[in-house]
C-alpha atoms as a PDB file:
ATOM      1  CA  UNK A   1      57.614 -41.040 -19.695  1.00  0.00           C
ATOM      2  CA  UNK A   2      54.616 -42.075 -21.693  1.00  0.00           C
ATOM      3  CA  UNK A   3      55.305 -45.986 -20.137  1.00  0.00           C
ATOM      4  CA  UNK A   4      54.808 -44.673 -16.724  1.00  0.00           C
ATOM      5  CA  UNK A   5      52.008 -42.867 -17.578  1.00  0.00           C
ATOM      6  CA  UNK A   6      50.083 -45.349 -19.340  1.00  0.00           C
ATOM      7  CA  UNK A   7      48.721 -46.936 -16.166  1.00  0.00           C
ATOM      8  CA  UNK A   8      47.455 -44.032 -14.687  1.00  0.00           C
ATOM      9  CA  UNK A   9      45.566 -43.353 -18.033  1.00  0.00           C
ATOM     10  CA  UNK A  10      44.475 -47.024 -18.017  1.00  0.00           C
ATOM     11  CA  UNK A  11      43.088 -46.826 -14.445  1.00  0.00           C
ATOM     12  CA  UNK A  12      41.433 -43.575 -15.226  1.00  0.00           C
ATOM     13  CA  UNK A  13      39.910 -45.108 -18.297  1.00  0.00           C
ATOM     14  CA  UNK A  14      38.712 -48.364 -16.211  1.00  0.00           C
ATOM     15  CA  UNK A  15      37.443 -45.816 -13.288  1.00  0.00           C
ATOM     16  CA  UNK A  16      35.294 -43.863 -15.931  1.00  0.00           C
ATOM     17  CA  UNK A  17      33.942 -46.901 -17.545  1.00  0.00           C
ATOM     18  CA  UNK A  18      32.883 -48.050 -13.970  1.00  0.00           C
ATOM     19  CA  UNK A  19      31.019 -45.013 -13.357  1.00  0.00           C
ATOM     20  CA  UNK A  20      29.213 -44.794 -15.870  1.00  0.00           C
ATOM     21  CA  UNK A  21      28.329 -48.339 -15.881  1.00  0.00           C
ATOM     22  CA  UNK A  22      26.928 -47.540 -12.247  1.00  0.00           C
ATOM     23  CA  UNK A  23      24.921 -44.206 -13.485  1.00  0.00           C
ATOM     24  CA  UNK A  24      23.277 -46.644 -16.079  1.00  0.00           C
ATOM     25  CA  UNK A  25      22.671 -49.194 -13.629  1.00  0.00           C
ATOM     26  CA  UNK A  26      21.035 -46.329 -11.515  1.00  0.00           C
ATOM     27  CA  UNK A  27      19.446 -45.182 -13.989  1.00  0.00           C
ATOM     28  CA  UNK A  28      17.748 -47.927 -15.347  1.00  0.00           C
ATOM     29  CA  UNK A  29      15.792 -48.006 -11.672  1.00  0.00           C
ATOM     30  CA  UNK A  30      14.425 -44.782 -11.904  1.00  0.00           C
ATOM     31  CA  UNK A  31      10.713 -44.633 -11.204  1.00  0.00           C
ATOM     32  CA  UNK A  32      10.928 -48.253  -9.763  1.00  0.00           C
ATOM     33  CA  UNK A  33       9.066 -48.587  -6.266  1.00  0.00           C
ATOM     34  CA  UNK A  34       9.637 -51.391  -3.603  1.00  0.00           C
ATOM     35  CA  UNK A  35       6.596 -53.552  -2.509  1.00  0.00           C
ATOM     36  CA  UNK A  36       7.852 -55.841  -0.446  1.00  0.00           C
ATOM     37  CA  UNK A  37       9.636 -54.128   2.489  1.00  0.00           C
ATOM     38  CA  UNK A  38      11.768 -57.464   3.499  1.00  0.00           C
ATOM     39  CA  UNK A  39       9.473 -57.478   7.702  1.00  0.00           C
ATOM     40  CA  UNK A  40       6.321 -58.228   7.118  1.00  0.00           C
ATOM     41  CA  UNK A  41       3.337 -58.918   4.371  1.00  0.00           C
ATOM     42  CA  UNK A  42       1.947 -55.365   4.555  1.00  0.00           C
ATOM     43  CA  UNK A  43       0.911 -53.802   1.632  1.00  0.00           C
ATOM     44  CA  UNK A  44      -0.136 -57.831   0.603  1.00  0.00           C
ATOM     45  CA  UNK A  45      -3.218 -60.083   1.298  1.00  0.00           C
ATOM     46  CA  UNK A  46      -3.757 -63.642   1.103  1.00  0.00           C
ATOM     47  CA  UNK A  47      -6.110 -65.183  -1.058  1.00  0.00           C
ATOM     48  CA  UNK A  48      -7.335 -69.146  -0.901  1.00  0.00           C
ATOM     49  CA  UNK A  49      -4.518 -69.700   1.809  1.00  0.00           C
ATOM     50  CA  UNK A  50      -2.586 -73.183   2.038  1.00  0.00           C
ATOM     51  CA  UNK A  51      -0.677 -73.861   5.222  1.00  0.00           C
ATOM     52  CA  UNK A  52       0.923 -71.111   6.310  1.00  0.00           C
ATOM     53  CA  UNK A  53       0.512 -69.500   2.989  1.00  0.00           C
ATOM     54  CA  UNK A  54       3.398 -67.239   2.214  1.00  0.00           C
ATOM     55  CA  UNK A  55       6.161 -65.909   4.992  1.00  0.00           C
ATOM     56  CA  UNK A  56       9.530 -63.778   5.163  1.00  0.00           C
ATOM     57  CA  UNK A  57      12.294 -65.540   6.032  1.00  0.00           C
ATOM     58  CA  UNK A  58      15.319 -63.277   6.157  1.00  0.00           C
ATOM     59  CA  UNK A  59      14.257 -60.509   4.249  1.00  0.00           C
ATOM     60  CA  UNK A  60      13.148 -62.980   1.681  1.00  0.00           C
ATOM     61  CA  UNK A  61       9.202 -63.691   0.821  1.00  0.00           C
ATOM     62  CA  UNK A  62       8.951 -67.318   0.528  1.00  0.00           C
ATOM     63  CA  UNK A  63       6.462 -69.467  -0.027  1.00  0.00           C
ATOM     64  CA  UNK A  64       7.024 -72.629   1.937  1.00  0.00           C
ATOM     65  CA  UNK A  65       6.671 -76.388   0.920  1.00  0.00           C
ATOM     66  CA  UNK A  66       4.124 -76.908   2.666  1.00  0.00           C
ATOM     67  CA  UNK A  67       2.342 -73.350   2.106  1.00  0.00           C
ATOM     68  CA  UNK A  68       1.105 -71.239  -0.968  1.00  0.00           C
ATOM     69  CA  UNK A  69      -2.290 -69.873  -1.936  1.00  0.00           C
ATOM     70  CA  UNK A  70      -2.109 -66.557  -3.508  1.00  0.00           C
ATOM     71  CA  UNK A  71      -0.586 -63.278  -2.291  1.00  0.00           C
ATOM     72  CA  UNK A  72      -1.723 -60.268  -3.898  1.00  0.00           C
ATOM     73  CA  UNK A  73      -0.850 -56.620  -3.810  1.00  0.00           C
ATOM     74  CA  UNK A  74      -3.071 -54.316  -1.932  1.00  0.00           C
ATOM     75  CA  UNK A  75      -3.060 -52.119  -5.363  1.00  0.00           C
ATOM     76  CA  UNK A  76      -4.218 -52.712  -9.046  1.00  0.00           C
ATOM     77  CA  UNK A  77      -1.813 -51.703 -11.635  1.00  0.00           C
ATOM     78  CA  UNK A  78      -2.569 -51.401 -15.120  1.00  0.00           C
ATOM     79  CA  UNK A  79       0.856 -50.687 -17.462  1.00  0.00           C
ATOM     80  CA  UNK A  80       3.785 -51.934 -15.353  1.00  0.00           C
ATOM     81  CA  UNK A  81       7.423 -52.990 -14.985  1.00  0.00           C
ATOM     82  CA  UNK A  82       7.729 -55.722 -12.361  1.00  0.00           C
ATOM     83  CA  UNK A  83      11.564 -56.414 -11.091  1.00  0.00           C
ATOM     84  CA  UNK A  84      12.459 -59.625  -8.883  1.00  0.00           C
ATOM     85  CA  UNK A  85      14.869 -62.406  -8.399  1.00  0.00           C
ATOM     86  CA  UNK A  86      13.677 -66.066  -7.670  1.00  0.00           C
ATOM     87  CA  UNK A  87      15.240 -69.115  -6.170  1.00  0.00           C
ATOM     88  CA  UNK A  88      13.591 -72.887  -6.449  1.00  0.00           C
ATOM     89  CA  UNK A  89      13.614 -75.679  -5.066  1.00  0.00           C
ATOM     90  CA  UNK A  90      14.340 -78.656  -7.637  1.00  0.00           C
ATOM     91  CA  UNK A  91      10.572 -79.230  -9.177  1.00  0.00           C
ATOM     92  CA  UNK A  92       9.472 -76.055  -7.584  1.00  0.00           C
ATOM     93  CA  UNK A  93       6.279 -74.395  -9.295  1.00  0.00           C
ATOM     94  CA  UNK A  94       4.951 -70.745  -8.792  1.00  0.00           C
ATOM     95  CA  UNK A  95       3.924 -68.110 -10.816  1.00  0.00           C
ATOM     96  CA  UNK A  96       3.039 -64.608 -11.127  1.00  0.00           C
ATOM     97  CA  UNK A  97      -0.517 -62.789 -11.234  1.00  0.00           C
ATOM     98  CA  UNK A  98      -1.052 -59.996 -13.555  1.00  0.00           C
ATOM     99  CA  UNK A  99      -3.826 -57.870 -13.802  1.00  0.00           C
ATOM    100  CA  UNK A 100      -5.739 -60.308 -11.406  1.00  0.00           C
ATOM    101  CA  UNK A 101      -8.696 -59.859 -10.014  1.00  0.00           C
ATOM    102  CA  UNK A 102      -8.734 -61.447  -6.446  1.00  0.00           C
ATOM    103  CA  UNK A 103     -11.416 -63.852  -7.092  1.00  0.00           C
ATOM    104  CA  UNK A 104     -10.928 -66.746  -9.335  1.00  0.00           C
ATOM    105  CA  UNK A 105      -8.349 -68.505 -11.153  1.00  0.00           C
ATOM    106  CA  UNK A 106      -5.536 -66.021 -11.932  1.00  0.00           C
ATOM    107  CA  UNK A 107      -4.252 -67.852 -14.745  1.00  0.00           C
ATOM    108  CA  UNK A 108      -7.845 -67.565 -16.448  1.00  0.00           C
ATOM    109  CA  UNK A 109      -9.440 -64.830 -14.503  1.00  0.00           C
ATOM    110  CA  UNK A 110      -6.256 -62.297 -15.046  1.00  0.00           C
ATOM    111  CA  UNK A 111      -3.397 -63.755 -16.476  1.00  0.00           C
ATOM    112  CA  UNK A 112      -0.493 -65.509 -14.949  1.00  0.00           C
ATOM    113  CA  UNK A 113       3.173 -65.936 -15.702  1.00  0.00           C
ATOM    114  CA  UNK A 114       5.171 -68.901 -15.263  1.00  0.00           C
ATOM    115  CA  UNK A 115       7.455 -69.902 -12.751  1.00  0.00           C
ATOM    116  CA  UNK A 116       8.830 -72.942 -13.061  1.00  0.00           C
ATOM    117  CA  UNK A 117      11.684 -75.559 -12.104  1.00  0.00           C
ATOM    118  CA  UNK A 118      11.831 -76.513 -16.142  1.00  0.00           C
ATOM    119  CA  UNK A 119      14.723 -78.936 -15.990  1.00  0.00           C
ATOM    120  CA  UNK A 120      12.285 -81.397 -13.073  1.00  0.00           C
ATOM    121  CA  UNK A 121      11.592 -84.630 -14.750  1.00  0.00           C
ATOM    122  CA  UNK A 122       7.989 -84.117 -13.569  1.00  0.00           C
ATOM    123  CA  UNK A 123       7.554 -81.077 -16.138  1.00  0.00           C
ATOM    124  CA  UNK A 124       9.582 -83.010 -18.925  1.00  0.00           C
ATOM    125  CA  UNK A 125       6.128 -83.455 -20.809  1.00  0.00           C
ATOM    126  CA  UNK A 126       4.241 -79.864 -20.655  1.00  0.00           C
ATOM    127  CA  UNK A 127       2.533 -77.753 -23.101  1.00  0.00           C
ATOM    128  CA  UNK A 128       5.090 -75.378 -24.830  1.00  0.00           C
ATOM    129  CA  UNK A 129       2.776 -72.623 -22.877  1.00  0.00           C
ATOM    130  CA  UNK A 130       3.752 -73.789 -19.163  1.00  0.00           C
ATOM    131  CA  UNK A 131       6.645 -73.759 -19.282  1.00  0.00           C
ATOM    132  CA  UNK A 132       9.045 -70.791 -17.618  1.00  0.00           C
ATOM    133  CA  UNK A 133       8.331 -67.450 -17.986  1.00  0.00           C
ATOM    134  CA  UNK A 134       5.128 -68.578 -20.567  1.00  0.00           C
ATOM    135  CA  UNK A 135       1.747 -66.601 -20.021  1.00  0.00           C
ATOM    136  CA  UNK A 136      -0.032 -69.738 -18.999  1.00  0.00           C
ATOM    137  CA  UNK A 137      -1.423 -71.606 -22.069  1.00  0.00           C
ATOM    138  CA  UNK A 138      -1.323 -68.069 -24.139  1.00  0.00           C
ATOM    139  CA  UNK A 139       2.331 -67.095 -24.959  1.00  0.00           C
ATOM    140  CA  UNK A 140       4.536 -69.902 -24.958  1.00  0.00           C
ATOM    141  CA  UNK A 141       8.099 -68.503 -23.818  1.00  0.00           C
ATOM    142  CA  UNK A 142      11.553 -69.653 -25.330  1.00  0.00           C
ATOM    143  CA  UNK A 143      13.234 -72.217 -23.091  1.00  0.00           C
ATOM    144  CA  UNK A 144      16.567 -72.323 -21.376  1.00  0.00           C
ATOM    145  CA  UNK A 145      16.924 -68.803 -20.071  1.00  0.00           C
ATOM    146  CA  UNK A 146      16.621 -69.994 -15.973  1.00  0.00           C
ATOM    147  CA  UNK A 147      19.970 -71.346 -14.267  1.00  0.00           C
ATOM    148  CA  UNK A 148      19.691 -74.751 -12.075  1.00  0.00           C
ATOM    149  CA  UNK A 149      17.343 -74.975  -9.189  1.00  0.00           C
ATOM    150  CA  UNK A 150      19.264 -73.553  -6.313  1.00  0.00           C
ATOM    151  CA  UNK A 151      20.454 -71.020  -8.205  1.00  0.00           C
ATOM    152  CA  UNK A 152      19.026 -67.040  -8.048  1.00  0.00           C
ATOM    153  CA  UNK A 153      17.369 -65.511 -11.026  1.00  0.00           C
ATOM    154  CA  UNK A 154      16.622 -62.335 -12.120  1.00  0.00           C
ATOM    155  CA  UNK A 155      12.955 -61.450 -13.951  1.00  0.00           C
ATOM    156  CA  UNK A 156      11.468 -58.662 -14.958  1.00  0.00           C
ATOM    157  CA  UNK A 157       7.584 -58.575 -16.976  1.00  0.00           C
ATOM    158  CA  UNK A 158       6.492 -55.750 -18.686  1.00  0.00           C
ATOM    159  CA  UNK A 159       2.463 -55.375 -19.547  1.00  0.00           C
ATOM    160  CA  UNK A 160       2.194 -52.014 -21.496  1.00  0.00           C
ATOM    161  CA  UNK A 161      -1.140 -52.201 -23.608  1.00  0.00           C
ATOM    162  CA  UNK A 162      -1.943 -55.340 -24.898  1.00  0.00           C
ATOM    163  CA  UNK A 163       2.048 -56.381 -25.289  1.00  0.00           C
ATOM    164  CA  UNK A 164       3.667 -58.877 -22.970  1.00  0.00           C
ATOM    165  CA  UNK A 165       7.495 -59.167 -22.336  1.00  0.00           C
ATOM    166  CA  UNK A 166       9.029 -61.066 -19.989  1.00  0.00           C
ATOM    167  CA  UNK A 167      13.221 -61.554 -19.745  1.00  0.00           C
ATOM    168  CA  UNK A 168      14.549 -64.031 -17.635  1.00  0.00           C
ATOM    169  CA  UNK A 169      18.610 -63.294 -16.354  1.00  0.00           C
ATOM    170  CA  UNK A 170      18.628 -60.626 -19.374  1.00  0.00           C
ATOM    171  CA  UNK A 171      17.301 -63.430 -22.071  1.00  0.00           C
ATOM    172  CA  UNK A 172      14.090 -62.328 -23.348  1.00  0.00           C
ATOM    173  CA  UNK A 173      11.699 -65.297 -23.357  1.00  0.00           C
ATOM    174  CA  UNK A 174       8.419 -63.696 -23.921  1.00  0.00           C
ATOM    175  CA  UNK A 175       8.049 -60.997 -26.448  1.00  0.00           C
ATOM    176  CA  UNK A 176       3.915 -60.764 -27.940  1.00  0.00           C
ATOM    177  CA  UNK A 177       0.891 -59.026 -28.370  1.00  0.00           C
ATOM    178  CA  UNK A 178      -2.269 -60.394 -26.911  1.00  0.00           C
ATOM    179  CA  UNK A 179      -4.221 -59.235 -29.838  1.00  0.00           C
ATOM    180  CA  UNK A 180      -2.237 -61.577 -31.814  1.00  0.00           C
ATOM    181  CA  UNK A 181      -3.320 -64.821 -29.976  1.00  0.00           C
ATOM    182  CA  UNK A 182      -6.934 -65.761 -32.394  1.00  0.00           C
ATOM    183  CA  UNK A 183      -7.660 -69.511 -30.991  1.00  0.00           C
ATOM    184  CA  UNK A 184     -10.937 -69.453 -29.858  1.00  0.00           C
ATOM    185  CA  UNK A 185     -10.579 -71.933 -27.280  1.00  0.00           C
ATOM    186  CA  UNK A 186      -7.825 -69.605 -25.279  1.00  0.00           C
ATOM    187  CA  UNK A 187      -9.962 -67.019 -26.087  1.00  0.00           C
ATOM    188  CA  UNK A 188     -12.583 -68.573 -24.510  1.00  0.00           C
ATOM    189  CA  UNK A 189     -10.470 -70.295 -21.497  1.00  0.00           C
ATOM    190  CA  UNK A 190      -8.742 -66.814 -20.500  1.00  0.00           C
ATOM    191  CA  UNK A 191     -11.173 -64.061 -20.100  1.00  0.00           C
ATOM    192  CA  UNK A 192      -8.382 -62.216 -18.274  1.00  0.00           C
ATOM    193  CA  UNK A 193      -6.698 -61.264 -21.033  1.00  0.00           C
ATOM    194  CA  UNK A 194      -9.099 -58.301 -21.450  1.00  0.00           C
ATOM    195  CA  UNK A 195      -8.570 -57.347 -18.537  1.00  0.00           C
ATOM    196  CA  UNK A 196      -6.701 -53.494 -18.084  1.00  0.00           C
ATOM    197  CA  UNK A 197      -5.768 -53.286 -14.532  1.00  0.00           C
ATOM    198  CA  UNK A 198      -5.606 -55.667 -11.544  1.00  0.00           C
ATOM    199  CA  UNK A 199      -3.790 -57.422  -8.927  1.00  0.00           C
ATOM    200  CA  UNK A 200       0.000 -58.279  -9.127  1.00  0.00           C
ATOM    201  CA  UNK A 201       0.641 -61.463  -7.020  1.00  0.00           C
ATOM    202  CA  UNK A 202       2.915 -65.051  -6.284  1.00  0.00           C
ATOM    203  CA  UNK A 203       0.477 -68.051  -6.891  1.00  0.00           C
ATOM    204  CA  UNK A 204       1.652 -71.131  -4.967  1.00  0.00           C
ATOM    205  CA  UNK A 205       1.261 -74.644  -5.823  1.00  0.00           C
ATOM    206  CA  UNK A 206       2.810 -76.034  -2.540  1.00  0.00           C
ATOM    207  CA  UNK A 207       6.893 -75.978  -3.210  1.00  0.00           C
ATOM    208  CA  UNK A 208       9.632 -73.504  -1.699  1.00  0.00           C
ATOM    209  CA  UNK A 209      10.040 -70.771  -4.081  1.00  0.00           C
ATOM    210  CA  UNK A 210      11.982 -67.898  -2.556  1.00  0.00           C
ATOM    211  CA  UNK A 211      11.833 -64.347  -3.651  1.00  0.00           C
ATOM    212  CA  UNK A 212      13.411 -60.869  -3.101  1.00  0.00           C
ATOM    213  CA  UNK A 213      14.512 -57.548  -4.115  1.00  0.00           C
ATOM    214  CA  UNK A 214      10.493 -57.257  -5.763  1.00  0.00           C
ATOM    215  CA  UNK A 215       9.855 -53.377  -7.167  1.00  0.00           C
ATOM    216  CA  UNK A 216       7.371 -52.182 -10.098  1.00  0.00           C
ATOM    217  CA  UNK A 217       7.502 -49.355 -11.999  1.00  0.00           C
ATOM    218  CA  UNK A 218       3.868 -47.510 -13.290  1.00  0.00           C
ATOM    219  CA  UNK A 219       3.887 -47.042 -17.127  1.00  0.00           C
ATOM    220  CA  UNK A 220       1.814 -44.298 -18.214  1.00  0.00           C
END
């Protein structure tokens, strides 16, 4: 008797251990909020426009090859979880706005997260702080956490306070304080790094980058 039963406990067991591996998955979305609704660009503006500046293709936001500029949310947001996946091309080059005003240089005038085909011969000689993931020229990020160009990634970047995480396909990368960074020259070059609040956004530098499934969270 107990041999027949044992697969019936077994798929019981495997059933529960599904579950709750969905409930956890659910759970870990809670409070998230969509802000790109997979039509159109609402909710987004353009900023310093290249070509045809940023598009949906397929429910996916895309920045063309022959496009970029920056695209901003409508909102400011201060403490934040942003959520996304990413696709390149092979030497494609992006990043991400945080707390960016809408005028100036995100990278200096906010701050601005990498994103980056790493493995392009192009990028083979970089600064440790452009690479992937890396708060440009402030927090240099750990290497080797994207997959191949082609390939979809998952990000999320966390600004609570002055700390900065970002994890790349569940690798954290990033992990600092911007209190801790004390070179006066990047003190200097990055104003934004005070900043509290601003603009999330995609910076394009005139490759396809593809993006999707894009949802923040509010931190209190």
């Amino acid at each position: 008797m107990r041999l027949r039963r044992l697969p019936m406990l077994a798929l019981l067991a495997c059933s529960c251990a599904l579950g709750i591996a969905s409930l956890a998955r659910a759970a870990d979305e809670t409070g998230f909020e969509t802000i790109f609704n997979g039509n159109d660009l609402g909710g987004w503006q353009m900023v310093n426009k290249r070509g045809p500046g940023y598009v949906v293709e397929d429910g996916l936001l895309v920045c063309p090859k022959e496009g970029g500029g920056n695209l901003f949310t409508d909102k400011e947001y201060a403490n934040f979880v942003l959520r996304f996946e990413y696709r390149l091309e092979p030497g494609g080059n992006n990043g991400v706005g945080l707390r960016a005003p809408l005028a100036g240089d995100a990278a200096y005038s906010g701050m601005e997260s990498q994103i980056l085909d790493d493995d392009a011969p192009q990028y083979a000689n970089l600064e440790p702080g452009q690479y992937h993931g890396s708060i440009y020229k402030v927090l240099p990020a750990k290497r080797g956490a994207p997959k191949k160009a082609g390939e979809w990634n998952t990000e999320e970047i966390v600004c609570n306070g002055r700390r900065i995480k970002v994890t790349v396909n569940d690798k954290v990368i990033v992990d600092g304080s911007l209190d801790d960074v004390k070179d006066p020259e990047v003190l200097k070059a990055h104003p934004g790094m005070q900043r509290t609040t601003g603009h999330l956004g995609f910076l394009g530098h005139g490759t396809r980058v593809e993006f999707r499934n894009i949802r923040v969270k509010t931190l209190p």
